[in-house]
Structure formats: C-alpha cells, structure tokens
N, C-alpha and C. Protein backbone atom coordinates (compact mmCIF):
# COMPACT_ATOMS: atom_id res chain seq x y z
N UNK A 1 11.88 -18.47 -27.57
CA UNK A 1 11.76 -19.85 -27.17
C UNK A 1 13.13 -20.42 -26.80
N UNK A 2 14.31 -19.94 -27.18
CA UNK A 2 15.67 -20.73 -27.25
C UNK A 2 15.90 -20.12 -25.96
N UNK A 3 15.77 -18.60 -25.70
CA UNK A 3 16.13 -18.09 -24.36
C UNK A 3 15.16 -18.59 -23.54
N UNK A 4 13.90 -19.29 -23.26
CA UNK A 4 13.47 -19.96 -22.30
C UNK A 4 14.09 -21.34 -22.04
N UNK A 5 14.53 -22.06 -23.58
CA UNK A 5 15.14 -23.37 -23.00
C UNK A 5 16.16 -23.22 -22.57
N UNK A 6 17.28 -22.42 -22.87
CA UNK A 6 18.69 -22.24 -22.15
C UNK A 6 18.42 -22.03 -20.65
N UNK A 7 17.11 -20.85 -20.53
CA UNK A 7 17.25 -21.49 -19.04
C UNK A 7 16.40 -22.50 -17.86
N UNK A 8 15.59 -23.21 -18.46
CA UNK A 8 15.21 -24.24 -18.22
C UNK A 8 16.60 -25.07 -17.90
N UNK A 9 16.77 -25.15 -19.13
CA UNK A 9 18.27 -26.29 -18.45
C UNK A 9 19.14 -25.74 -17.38
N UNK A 10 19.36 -24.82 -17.27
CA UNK A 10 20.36 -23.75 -16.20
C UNK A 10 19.44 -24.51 -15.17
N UNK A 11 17.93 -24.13 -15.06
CA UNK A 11 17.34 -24.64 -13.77
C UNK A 11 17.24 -26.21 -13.57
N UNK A 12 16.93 -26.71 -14.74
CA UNK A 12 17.17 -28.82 -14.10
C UNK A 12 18.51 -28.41 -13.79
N UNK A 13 19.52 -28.21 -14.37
CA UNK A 13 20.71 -28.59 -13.62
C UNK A 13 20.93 -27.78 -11.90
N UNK A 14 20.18 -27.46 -11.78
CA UNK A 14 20.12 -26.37 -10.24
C UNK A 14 19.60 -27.78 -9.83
N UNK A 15 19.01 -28.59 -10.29
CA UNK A 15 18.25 -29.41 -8.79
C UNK A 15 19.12 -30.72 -9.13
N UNK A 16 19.82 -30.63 -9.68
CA UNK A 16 20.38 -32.50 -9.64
C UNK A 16 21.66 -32.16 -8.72
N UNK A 17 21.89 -32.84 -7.78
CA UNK A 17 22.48 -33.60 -7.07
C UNK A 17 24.14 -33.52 -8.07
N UNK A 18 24.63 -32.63 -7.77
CA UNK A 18 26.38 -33.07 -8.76
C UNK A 18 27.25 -33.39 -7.65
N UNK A 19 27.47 -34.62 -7.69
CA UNK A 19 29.03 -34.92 -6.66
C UNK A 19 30.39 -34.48 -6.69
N UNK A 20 31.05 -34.03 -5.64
CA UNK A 20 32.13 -33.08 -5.62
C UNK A 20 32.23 -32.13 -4.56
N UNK A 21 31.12 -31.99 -3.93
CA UNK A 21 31.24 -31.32 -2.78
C UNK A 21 31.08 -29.95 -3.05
N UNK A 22 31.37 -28.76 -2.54
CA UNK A 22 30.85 -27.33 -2.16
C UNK A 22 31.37 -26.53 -3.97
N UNK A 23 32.40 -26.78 -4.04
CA UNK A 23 32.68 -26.14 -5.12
C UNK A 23 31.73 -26.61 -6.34
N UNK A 24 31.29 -27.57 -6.58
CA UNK A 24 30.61 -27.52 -7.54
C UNK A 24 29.17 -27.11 -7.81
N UNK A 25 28.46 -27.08 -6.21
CA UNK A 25 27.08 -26.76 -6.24
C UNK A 25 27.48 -24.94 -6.16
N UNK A 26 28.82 -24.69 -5.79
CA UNK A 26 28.55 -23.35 -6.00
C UNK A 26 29.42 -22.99 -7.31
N UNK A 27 29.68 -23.89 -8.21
CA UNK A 27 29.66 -23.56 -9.38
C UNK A 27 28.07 -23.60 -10.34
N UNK A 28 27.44 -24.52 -9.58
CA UNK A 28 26.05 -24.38 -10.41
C UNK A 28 25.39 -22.80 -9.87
N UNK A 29 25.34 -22.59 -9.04
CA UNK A 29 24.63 -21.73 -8.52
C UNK A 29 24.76 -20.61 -9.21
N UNK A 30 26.70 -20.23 -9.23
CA UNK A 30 27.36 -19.09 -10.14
C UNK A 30 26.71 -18.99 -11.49
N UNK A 31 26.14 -20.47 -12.27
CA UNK A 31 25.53 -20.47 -13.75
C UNK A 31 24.36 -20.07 -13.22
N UNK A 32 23.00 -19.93 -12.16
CA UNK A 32 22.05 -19.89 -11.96
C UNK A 32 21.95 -18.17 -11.70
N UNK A 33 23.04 -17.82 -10.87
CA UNK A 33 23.19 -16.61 -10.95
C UNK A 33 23.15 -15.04 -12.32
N UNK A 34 24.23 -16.01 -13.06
CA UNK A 34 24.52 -15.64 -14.27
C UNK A 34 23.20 -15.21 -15.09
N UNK A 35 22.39 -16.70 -15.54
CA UNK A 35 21.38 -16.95 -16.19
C UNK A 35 20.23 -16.21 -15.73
N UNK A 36 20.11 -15.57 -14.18
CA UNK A 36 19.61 -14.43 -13.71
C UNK A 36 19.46 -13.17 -14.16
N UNK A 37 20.67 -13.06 -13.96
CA UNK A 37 21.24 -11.40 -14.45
C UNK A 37 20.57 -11.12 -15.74
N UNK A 38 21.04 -12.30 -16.35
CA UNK A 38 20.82 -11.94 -17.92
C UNK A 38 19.48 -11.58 -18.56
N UNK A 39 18.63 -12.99 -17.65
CA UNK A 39 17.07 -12.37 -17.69
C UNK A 39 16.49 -11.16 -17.07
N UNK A 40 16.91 -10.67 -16.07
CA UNK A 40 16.81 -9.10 -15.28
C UNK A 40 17.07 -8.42 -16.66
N UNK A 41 18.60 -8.28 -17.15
CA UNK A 41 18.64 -7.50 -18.77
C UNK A 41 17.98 -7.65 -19.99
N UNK A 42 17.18 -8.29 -20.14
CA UNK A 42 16.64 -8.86 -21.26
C UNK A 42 15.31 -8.31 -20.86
N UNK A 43 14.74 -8.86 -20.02
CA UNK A 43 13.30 -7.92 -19.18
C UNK A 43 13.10 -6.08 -19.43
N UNK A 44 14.17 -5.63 -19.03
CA UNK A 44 14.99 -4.21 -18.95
C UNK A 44 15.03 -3.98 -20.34
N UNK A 45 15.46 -4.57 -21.29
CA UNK A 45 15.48 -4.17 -22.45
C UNK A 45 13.98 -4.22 -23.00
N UNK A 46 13.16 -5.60 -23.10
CA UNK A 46 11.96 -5.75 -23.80
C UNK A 46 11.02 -4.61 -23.20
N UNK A 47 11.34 -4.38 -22.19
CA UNK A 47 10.33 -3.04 -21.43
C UNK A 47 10.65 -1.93 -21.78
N UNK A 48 11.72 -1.58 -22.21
CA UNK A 48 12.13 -0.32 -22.88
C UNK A 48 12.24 0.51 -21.39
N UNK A 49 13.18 -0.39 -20.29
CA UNK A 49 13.37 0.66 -18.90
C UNK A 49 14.53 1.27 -19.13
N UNK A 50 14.67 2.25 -18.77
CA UNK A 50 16.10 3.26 -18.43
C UNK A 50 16.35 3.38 -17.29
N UNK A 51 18.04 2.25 -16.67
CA UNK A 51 18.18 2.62 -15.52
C UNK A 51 18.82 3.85 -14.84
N UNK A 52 18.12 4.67 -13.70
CA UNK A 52 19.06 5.60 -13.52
C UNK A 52 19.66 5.35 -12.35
N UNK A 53 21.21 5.92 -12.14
CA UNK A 53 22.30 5.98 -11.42
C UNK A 53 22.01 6.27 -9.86
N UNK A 54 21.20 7.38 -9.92
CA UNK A 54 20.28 7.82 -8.75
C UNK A 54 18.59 8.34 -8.49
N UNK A 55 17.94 8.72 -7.32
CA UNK A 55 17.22 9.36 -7.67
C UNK A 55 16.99 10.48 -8.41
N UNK A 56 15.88 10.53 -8.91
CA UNK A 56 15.77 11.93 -9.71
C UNK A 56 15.49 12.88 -8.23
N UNK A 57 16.21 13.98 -8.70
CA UNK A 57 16.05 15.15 -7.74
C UNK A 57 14.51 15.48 -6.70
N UNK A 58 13.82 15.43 -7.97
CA UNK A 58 12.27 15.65 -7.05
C UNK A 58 11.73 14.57 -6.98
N UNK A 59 12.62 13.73 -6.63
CA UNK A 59 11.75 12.65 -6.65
C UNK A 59 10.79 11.67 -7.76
N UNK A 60 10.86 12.68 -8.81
CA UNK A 60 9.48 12.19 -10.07
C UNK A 60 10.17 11.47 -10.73
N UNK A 61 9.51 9.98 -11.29
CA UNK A 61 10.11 9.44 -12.09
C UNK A 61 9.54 9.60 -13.43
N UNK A 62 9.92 9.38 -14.55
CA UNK A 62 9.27 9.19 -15.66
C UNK A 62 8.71 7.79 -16.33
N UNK A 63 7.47 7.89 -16.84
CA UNK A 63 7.49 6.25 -17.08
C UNK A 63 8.58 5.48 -17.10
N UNK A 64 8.89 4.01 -17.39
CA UNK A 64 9.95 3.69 -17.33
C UNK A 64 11.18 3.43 -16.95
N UNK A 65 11.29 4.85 -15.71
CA UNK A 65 12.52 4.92 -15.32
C UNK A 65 12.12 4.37 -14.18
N UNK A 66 13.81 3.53 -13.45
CA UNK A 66 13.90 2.84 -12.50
C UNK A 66 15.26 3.36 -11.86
N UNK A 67 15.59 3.73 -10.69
CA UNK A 67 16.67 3.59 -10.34
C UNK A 67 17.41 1.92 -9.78
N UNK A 68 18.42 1.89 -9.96
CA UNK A 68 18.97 1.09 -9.56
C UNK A 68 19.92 1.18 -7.80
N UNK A 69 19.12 0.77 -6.58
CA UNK A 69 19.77 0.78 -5.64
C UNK A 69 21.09 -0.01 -5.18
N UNK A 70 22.06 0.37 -4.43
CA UNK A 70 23.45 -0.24 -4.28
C UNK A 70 22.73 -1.60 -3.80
N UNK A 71 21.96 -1.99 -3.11
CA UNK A 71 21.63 -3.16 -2.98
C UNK A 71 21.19 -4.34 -4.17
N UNK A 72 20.74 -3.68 -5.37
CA UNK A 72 20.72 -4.00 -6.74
C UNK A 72 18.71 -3.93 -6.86
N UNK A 73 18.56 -3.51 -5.87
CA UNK A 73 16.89 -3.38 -6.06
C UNK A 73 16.65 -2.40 -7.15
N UNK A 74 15.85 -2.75 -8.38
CA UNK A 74 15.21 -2.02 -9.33
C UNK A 74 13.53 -1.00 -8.69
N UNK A 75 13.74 0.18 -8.18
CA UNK A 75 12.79 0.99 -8.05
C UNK A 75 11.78 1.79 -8.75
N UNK A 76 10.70 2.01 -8.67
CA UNK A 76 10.04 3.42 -9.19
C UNK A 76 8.93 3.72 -8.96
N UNK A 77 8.81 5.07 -8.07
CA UNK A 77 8.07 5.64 -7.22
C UNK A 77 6.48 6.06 -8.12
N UNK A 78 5.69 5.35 -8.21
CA UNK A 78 4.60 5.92 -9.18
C UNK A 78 3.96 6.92 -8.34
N UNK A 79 3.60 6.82 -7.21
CA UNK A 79 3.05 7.49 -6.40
C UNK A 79 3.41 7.60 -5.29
N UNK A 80 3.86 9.15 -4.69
CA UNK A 80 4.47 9.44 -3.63
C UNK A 80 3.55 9.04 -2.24
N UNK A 81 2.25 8.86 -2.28
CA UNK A 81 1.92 9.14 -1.49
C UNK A 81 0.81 10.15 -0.69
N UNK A 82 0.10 9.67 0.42
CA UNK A 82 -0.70 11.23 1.08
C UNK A 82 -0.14 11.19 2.33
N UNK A 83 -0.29 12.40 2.99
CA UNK A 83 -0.04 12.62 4.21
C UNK A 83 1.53 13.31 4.64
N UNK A 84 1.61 13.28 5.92
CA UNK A 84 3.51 14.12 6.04
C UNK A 84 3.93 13.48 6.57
N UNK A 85 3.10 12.03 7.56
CA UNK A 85 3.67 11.25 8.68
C UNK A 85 4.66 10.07 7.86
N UNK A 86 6.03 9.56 8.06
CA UNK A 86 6.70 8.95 7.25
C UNK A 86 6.94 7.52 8.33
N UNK A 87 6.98 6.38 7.51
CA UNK A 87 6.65 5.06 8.03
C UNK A 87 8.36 5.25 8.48
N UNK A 88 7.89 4.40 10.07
CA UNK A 88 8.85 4.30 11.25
C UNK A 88 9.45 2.70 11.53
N UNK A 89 9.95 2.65 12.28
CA UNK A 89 10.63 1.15 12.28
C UNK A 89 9.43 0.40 13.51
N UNK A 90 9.13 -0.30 12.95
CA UNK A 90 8.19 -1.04 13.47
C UNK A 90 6.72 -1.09 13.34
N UNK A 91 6.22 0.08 12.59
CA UNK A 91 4.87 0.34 11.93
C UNK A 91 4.55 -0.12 10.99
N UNK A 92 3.42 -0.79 11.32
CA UNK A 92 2.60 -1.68 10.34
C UNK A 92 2.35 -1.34 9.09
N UNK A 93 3.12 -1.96 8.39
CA UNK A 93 2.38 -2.31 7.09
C UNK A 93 1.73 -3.07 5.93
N UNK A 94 0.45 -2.47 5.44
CA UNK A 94 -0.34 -3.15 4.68
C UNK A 94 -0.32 -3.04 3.61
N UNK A 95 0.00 -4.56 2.56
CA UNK A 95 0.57 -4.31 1.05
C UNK A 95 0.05 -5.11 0.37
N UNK A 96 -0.50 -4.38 -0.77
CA UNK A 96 -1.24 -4.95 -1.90
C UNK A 96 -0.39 -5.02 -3.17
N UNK A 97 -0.16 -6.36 -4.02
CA UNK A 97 1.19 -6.02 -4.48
C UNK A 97 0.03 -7.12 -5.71
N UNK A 98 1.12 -7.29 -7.19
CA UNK A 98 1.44 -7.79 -8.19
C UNK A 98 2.19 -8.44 -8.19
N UNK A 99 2.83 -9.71 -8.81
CA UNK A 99 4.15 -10.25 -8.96
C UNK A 99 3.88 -11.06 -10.43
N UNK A 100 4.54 -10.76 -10.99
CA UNK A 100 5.22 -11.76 -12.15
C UNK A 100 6.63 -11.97 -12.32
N UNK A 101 6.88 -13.06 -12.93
CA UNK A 101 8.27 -13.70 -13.50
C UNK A 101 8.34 -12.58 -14.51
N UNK A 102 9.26 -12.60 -15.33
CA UNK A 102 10.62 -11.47 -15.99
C UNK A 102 10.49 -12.41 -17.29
N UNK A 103 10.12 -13.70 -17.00
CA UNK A 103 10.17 -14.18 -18.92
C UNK A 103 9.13 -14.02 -19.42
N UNK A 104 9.69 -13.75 -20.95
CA UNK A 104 8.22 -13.25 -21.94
C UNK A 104 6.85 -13.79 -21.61
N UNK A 105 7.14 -14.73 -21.28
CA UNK A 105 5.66 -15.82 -20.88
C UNK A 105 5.06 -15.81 -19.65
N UNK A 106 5.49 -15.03 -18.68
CA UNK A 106 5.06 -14.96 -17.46
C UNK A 106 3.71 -15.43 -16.84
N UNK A 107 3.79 -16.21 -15.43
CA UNK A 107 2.70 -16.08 -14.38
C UNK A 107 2.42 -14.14 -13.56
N UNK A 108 1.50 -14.64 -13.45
CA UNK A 108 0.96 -13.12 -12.29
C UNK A 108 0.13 -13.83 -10.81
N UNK A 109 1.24 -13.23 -10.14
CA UNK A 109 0.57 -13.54 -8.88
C UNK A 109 -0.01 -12.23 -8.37
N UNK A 110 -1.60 -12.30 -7.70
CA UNK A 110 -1.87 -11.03 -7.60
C UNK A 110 -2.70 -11.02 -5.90
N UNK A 111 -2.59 -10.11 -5.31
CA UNK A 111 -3.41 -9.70 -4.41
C UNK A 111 -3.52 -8.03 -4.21
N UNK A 112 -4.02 -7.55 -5.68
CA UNK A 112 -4.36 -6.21 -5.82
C UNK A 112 -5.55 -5.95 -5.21
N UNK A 113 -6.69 -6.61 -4.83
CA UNK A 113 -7.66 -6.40 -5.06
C UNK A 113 -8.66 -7.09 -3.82
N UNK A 114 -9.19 -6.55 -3.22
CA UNK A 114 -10.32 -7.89 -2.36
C UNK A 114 -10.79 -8.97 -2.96
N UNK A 115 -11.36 -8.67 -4.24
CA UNK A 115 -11.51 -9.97 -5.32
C UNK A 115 -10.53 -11.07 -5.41
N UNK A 116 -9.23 -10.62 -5.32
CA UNK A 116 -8.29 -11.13 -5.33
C UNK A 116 -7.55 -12.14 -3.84
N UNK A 117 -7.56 -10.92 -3.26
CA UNK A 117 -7.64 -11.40 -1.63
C UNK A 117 -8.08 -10.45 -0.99
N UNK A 118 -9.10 -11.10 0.08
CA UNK A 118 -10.07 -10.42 0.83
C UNK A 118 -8.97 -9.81 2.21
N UNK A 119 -8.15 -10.16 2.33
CA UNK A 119 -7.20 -9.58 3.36
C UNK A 119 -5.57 -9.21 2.84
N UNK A 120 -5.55 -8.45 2.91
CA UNK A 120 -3.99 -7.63 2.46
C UNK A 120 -2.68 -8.50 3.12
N UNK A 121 -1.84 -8.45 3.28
CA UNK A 121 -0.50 -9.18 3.30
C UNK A 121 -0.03 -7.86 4.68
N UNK A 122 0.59 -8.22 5.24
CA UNK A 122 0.96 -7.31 6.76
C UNK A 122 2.21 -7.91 7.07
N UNK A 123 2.99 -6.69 7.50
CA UNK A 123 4.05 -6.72 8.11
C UNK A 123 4.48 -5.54 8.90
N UNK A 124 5.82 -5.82 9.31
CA UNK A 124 6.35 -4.71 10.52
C UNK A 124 7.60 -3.91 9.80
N UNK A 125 7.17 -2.92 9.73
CA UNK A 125 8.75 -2.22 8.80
C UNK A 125 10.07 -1.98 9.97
N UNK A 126 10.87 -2.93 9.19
CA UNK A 126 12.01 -2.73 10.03
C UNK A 126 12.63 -3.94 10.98
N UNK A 127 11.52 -5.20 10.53
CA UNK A 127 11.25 -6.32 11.54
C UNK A 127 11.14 -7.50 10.47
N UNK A 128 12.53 -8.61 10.54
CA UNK A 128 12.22 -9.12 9.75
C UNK A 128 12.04 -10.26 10.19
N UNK A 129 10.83 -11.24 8.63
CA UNK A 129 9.89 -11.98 8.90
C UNK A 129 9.82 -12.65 7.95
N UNK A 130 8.57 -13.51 8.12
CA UNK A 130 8.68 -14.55 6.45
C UNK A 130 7.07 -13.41 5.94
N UNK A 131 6.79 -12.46 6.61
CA UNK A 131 5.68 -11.83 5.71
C UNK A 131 6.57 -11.05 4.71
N UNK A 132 7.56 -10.71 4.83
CA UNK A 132 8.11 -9.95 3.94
C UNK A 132 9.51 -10.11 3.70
N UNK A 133 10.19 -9.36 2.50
CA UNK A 133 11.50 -9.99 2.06
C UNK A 133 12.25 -8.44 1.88
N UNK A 134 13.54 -8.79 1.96
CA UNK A 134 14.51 -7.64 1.81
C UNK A 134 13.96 -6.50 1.04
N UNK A 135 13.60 -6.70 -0.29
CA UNK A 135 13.35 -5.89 -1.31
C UNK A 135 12.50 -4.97 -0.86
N UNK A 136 11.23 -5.80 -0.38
CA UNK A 136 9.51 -5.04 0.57
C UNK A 136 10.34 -4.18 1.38
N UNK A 137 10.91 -4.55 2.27
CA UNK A 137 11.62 -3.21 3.61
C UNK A 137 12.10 -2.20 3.00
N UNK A 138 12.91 -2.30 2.17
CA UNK A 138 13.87 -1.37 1.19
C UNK A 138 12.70 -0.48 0.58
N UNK A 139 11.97 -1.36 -0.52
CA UNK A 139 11.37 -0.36 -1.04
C UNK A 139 10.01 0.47 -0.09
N UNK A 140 9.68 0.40 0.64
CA UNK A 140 8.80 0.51 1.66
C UNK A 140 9.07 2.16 2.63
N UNK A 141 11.17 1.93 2.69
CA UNK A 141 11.13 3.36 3.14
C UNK A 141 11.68 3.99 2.16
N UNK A 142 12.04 3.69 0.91
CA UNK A 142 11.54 4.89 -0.02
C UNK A 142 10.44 5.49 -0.63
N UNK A 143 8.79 4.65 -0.40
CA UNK A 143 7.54 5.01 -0.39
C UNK A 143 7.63 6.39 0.84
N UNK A 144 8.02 5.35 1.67
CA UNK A 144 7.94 6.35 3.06
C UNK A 144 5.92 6.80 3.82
N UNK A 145 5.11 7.07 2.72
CA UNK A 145 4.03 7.41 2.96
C UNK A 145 2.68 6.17 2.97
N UNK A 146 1.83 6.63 3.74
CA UNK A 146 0.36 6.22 3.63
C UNK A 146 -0.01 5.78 1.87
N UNK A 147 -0.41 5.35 1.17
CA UNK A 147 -0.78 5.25 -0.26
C UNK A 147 0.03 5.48 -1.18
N UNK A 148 1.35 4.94 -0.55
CA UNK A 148 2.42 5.07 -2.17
C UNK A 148 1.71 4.26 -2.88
N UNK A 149 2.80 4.25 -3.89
CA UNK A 149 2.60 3.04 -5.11
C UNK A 149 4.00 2.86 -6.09
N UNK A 150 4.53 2.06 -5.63
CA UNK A 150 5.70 1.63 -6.64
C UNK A 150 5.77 0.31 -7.30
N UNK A 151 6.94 0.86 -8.27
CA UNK A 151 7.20 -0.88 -9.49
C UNK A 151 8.48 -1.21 -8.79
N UNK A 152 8.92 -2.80 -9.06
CA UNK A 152 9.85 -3.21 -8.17
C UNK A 152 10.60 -3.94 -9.68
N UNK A 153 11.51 -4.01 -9.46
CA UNK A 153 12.40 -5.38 -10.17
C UNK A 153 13.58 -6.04 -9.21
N UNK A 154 13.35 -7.22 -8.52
CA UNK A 154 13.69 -7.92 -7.26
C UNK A 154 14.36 -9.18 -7.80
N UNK A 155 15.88 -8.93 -7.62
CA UNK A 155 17.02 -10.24 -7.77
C UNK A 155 17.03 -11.24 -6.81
N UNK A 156 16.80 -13.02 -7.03
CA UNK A 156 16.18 -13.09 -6.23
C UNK A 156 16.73 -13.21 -4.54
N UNK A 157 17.88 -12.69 -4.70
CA UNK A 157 18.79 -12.67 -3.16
C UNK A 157 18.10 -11.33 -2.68
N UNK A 158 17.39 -10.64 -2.90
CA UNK A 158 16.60 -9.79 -2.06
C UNK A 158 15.08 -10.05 -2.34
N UNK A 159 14.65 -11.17 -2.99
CA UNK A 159 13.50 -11.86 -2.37
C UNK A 159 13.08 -12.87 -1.56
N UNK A 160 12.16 -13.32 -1.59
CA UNK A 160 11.54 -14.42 -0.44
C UNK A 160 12.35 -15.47 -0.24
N UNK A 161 12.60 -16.17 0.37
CA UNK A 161 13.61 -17.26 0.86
C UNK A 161 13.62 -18.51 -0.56
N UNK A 162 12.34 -18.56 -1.26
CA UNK A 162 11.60 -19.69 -1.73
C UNK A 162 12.35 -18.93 -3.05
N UNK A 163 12.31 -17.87 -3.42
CA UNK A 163 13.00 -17.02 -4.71
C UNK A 163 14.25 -17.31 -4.68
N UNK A 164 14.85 -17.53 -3.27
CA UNK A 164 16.53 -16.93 -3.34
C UNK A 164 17.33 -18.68 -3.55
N UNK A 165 16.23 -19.59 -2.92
CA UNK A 165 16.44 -21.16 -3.32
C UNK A 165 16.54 -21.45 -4.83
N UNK A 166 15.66 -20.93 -5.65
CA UNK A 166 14.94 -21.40 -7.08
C UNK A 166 16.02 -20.46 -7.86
N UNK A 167 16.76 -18.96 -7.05
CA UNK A 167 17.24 -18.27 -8.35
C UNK A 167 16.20 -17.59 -8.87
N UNK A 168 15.27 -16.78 -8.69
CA UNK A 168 13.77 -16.82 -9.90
C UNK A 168 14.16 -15.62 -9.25
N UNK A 169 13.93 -14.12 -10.58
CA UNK A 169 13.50 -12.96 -10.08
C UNK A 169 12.38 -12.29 -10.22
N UNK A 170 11.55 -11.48 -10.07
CA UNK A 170 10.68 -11.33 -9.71
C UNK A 170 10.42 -9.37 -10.51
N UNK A 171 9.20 -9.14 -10.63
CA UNK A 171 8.92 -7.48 -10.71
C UNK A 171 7.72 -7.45 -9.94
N UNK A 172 7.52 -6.46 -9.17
CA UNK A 172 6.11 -6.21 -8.32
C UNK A 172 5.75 -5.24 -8.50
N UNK A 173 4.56 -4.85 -8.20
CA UNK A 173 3.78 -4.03 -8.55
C UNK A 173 3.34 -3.59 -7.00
N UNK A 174 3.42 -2.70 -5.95
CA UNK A 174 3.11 -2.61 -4.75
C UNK A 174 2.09 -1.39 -4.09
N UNK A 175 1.62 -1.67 -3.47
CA UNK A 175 0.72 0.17 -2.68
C UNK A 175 0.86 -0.72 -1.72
N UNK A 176 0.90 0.39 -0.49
CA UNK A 176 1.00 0.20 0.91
C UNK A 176 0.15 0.92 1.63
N UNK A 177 -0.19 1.04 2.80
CA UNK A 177 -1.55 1.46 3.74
C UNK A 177 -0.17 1.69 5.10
N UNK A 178 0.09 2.61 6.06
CA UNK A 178 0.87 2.35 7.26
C UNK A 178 -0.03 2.55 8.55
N UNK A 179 0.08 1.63 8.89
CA UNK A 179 -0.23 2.16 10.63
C UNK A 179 0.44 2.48 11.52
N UNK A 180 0.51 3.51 12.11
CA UNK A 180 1.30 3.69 12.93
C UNK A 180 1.41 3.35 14.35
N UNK A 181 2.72 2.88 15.26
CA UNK A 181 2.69 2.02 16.33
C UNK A 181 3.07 3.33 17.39
C-alpha cells in the first residue's frame, strides 16, 4: 500500500502545472521516470523473472525468463510459431494481446478472445502508426512467425503515445496471425 501511495503522488505531481519553465517539468518527469523503473523492478522481482543478457541459444525460454533488449524491451518467446515464411516489412499483422499495469493491484485490458473483441487489432510491420507502438514492431520480428505467442514487459517510452504521456508501464501478453503482402 505505501509503494502504491509513493507513486500516486509521483503521478499528481506529473500533472500540476510547476512554474519555472523546461527544467523543472523535466525534473518532474526524471522523478516519473525513476518511480518507473522501480516499479518495472519490483514487478520483476514479485514474479520471480530472471533477466537474461541475451537470447538463449535455441531460442527456448524457460518459464520466467525474459531477455532484456538494448532497447530496454522485456521479451519471452512462449511460442515460436508455425510455418518457415518469416514476417516482412510491411505485412500485415493481426494481434490478440493482454495488457495489465505492473502494480500489485492491477487492471487487465484484454482482447484475447472474440468474446472479448470480435475483431483483432491490425497493423503493418515495419510501418509506423497509432495501431501499434515501438515495443509491438520489436517484439513482432522476434516472433517472426504465423502463431507466435509472447510475454512483453514495455517501459512506457516504447509504448503507446498515451503510456509514454502518463509514464505507466505496461506487460502484454501477445499472439499474432501474419499476412503476407
């Protein structure tokens, strides 16, 4: 409860108005940043993830494990995939994803499911858009295939525009469908 109010306040103070000009809203931001990170580690810990340095050789991950990309995207490949044809720059893709917040208490945003949403989420790999955010492209050509399935942990400067405003990070849950152009 104390680590949700510490950052509650981190976030009212993100929206008030501090006079002083550039340095100080990007001193708030630097605390919004901070107060980020920390929840990304704290998430990482309560999950019991192990980050690794690189991919594992064959590719296989083990529960849990995530690599960490130089871009700071948290990965892990649950499912490689069917087929040999590998998604191209500009081929459609269709993504059925999970999202929750990183604090103990989390929302779930979901469109796993037709129940859920009767139409999948679409975009163009390689083509950027407001259907999709840094993280989606990235992790998308390390799926590479027809029916991957990966876990995401997304800082929110490689999520959606609306994430990278608020500071809020994000974990997804994703499978993809490709069409090819």
């Amino acid at each position: 409860m104390k680590r949700t109010n510490i950052f509650l306040h981190i976030l009212f103070l993100s929206i008030i108005i501090i006079p002083g000009g550039c340095k100080d809203r990007d001193s708030v931001y630097s605390v919004q940043r901070k107060a980020e990170k920390k929840l990304i580690e704290e998430y990482i810990k309560r999950e019991n993830i192990k980050v690794l340095d690189a991919f594992p050789a064959d590719n296989q991950f083990a529960d849990n494990e995530f690599v960490r990309t130089e871009s700071g995207l948290y990965f892990q490949l649950v499912d490689a995939g069917t087929g040999t044809d590998t998604v191209a720059y500009n081929d459609k893709v269709i993504i059925r994803y999970k999202r929750w917040q990183l604090s103990a208490y989390s929302d779930t945003t979901s469109y796993w499911t037709t129940d859920e949403s009767a139409y999948p989420l679409t975009f163009q790999y390689g083509i950027s858009s407001d259907a999709s955010c840094e993280a989606w492209q990235e992790a998308v050509g390390y799926m590479k295939r027809n029916n991957s399935h990966a876990k995401l942990i997304v800082e929110s400067k490689l999520g959606f525009s609306d994430d990278e405003n608020s500071v809020t990070p994000y974990a997804y849950e994703i499978k993809i469908k490709i069409q090819k152009n």
